[in-house]
Protein backbone atom coordinates (compact mmCIF):
# COMPACT_ATOMS: atom_id res chain seq x y z
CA UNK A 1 -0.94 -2.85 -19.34
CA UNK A 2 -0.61 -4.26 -22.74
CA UNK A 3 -2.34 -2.99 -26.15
CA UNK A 4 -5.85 -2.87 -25.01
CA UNK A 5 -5.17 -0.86 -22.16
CA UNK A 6 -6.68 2.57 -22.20
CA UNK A 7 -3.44 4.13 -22.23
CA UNK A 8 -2.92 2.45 -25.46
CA UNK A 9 -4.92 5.32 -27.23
CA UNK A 10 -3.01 7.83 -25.26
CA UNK A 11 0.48 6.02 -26.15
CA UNK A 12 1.55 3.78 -28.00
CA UNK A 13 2.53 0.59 -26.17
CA UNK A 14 5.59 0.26 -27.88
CA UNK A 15 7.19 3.59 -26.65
CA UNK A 16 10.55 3.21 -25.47
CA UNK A 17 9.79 5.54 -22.49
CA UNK A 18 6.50 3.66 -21.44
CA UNK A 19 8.13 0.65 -21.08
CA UNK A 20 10.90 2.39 -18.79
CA UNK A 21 8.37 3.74 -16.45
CA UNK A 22 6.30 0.86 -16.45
CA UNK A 23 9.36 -1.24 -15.97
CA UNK A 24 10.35 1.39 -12.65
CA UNK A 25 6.50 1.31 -11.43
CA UNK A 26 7.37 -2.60 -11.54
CA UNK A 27 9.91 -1.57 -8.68
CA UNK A 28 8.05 0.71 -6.93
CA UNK A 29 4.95 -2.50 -6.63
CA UNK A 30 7.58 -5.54 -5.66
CA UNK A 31 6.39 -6.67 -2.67
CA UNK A 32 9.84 -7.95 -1.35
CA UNK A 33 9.95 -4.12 -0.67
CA UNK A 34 6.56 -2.96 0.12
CA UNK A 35 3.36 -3.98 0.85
CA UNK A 36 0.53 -3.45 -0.52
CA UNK A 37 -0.47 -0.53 1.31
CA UNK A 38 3.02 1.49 0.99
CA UNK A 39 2.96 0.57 -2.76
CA UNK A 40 -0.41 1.99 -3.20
CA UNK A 41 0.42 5.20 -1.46
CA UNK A 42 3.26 5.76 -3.29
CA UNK A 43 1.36 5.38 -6.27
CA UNK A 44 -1.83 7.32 -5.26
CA UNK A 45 1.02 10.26 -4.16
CA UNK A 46 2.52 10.33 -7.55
CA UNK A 47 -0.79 10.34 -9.55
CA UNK A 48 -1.97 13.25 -7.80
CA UNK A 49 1.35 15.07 -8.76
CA UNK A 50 0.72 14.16 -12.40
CA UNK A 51 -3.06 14.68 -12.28
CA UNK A 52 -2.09 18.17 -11.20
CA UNK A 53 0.70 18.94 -13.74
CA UNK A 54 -1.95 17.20 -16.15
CA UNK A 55 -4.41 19.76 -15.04
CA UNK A 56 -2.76 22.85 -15.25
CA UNK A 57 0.43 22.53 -16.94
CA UNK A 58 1.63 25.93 -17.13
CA UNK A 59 1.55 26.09 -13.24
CA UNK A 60 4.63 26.41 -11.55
CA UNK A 61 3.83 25.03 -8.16
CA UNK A 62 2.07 22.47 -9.72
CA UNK A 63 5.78 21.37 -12.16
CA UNK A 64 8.52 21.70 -9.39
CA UNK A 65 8.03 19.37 -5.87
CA UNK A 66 10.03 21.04 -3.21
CA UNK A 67 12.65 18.72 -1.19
CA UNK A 68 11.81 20.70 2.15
CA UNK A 69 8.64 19.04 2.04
CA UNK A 70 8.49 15.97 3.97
CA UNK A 71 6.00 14.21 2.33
CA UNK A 72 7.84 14.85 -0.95
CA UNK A 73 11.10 13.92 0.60
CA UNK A 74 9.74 10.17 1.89
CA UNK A 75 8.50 10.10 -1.27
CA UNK A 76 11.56 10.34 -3.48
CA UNK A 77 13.29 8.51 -1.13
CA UNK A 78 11.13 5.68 -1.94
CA UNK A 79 12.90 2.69 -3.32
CA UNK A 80 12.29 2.99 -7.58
CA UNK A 81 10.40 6.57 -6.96
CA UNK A 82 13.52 8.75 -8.55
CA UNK A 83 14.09 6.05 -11.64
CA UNK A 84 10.00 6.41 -12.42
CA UNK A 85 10.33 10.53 -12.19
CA UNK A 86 13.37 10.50 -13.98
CA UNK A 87 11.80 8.24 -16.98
CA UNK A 88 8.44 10.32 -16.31
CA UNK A 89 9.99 13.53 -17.15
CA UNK A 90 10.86 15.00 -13.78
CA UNK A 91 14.34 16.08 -13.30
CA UNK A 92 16.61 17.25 -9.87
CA UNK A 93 17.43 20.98 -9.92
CA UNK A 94 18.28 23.42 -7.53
CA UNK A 95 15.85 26.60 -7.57
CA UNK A 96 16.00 29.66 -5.26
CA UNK A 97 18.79 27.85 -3.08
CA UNK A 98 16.66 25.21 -2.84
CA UNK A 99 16.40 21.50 -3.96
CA UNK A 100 13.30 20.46 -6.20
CA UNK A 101 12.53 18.28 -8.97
CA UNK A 102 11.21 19.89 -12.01
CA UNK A 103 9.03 18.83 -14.54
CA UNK A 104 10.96 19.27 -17.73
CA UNK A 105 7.84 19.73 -19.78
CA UNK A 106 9.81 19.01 -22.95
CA UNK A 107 8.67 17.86 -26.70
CA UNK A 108 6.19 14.97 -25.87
CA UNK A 109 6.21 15.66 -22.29
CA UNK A 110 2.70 16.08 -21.38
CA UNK A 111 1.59 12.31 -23.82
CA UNK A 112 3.47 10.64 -21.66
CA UNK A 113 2.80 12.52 -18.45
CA UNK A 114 -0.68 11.48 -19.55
CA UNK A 115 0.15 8.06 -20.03
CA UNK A 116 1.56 8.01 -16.75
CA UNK A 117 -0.68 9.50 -14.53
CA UNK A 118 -3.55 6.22 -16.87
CA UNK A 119 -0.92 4.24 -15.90
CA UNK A 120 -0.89 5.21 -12.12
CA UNK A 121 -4.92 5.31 -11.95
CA UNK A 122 -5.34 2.26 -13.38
CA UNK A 123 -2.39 0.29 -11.18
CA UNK A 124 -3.73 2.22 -7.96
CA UNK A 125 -7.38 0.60 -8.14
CA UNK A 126 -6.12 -2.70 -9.06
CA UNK A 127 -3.70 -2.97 -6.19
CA UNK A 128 -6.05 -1.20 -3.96
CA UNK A 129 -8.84 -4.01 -4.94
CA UNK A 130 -5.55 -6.83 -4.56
CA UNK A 131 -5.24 -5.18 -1.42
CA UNK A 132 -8.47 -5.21 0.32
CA UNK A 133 -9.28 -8.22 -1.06
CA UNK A 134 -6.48 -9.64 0.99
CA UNK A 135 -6.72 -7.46 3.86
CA UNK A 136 -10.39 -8.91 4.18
CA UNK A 137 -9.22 -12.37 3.92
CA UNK A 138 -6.60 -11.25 6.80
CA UNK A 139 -9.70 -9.83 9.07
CA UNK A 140 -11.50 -12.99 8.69
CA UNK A 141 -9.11 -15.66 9.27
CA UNK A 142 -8.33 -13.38 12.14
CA UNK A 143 -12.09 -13.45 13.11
CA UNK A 144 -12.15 -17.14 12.42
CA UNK A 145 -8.62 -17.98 14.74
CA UNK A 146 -10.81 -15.51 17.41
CA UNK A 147 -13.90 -17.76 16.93
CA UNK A 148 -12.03 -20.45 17.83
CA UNK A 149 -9.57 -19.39 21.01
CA UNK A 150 -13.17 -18.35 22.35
CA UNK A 151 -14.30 -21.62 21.40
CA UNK A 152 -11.23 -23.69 22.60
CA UNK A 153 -11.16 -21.26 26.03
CA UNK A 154 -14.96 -21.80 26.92
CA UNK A 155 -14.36 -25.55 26.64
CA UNK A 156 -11.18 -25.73 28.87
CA UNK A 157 -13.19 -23.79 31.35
CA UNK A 158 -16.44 -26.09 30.92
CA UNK A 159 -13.55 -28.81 31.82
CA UNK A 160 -11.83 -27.15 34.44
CA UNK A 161 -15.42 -26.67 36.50
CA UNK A 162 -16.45 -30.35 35.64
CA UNK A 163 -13.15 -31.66 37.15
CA UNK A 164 -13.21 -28.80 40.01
CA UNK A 165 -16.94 -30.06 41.07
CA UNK A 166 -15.85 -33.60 40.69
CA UNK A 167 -13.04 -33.12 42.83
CA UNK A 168 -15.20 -31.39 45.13
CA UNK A 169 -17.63 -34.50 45.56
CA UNK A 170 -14.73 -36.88 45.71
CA UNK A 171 -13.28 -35.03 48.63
CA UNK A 172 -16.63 -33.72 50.57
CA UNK A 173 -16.78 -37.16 52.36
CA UNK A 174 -13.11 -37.52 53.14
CA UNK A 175 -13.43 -34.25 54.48
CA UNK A 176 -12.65 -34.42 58.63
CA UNK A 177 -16.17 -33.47 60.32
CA UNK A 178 -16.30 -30.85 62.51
CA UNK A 179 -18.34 -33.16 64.67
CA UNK A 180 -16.00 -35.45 64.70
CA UNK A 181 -13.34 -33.64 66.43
């Protein structure tokens, strides 16, 4: 996501606090840790928190993520997921005897909660793409390996009646007649 990036018009590139949440979405995509598929959720979950905050962000509901809420729990306890809130603006409190992160909504708060949530869109549908661009490659070597078991099975069969007819012949006139007895 370098200088022609869209979020380049949103932020500059340069920003001290871009680079820190672009260096903790880093972690959140290392795929010694997740796959493709875990990375992308993560990723599509924390966009639609910031599209929302983005959307309305006077809203209350919309600025403070509840622990008691088990997606939001696996979430946060996502390997990277606290470091990229933290840098994103989002900080742990405790509100009505409760545990929450808060969106601190401070001076230059909603820029970079902007250039975020570009940030997240734009990683999203270019691991998604990564993703099932692989994942087809995956189905067809899978469809190919099938092809040929099925293949490689029908031919041992073929075999297996060829020799079981040929043993038949071989042994029909050693076979005692009933004639004969």
């Amino acid at each position: 996501l370098g200088q022609s990036s869209p979020m380049a018009s949103v932020l500059p590139a340069n920003d001290e606090a871009v680079r820190e949440v672009r260096r903790c979405l880093e972690v959140i995509r290392d795929r010694e840790r997740y796959d493709a598929a875990s990375s992308v959720a993560i990723m599509r979950t924390l966009e639609k928190i910031f599209a929302n905050v983005e959307k309305e962000p006077e809203e209350p509901k919309f600025r403070r993520l509840r622990l008691n809420n088990p997606k939001i729990a696996r979430l946060l306890s996502s390997n990277g997921v606290k470091a990229f809130m933290l840098k994103a603006g989002w900080s742990p409190s405790v509100h009505q005897m409760e545990e929450v992160w808060v969106f601190d909504g401070g001076e230059g708060a909603l820029p970079l909660l902007r250039a975020v949530r570009l940030m997240l869109t734009t990683l999203v549908e270019k691991d998604e793409a990564v993703h099932l661009a692989s994942e087809a490659a995956r189905q067809a070597a899978i469809a190919k390996d099938s092809h040929v078991r099925q293949t490689t099975l029908a031919e041992i069969k073929a075999d297996h009646d060829l020799r079981a007819v040929r043993f038949a012949r071989a042994n029909l006139g050693a076979a005692p007649n009933a004639n004969d007895e």
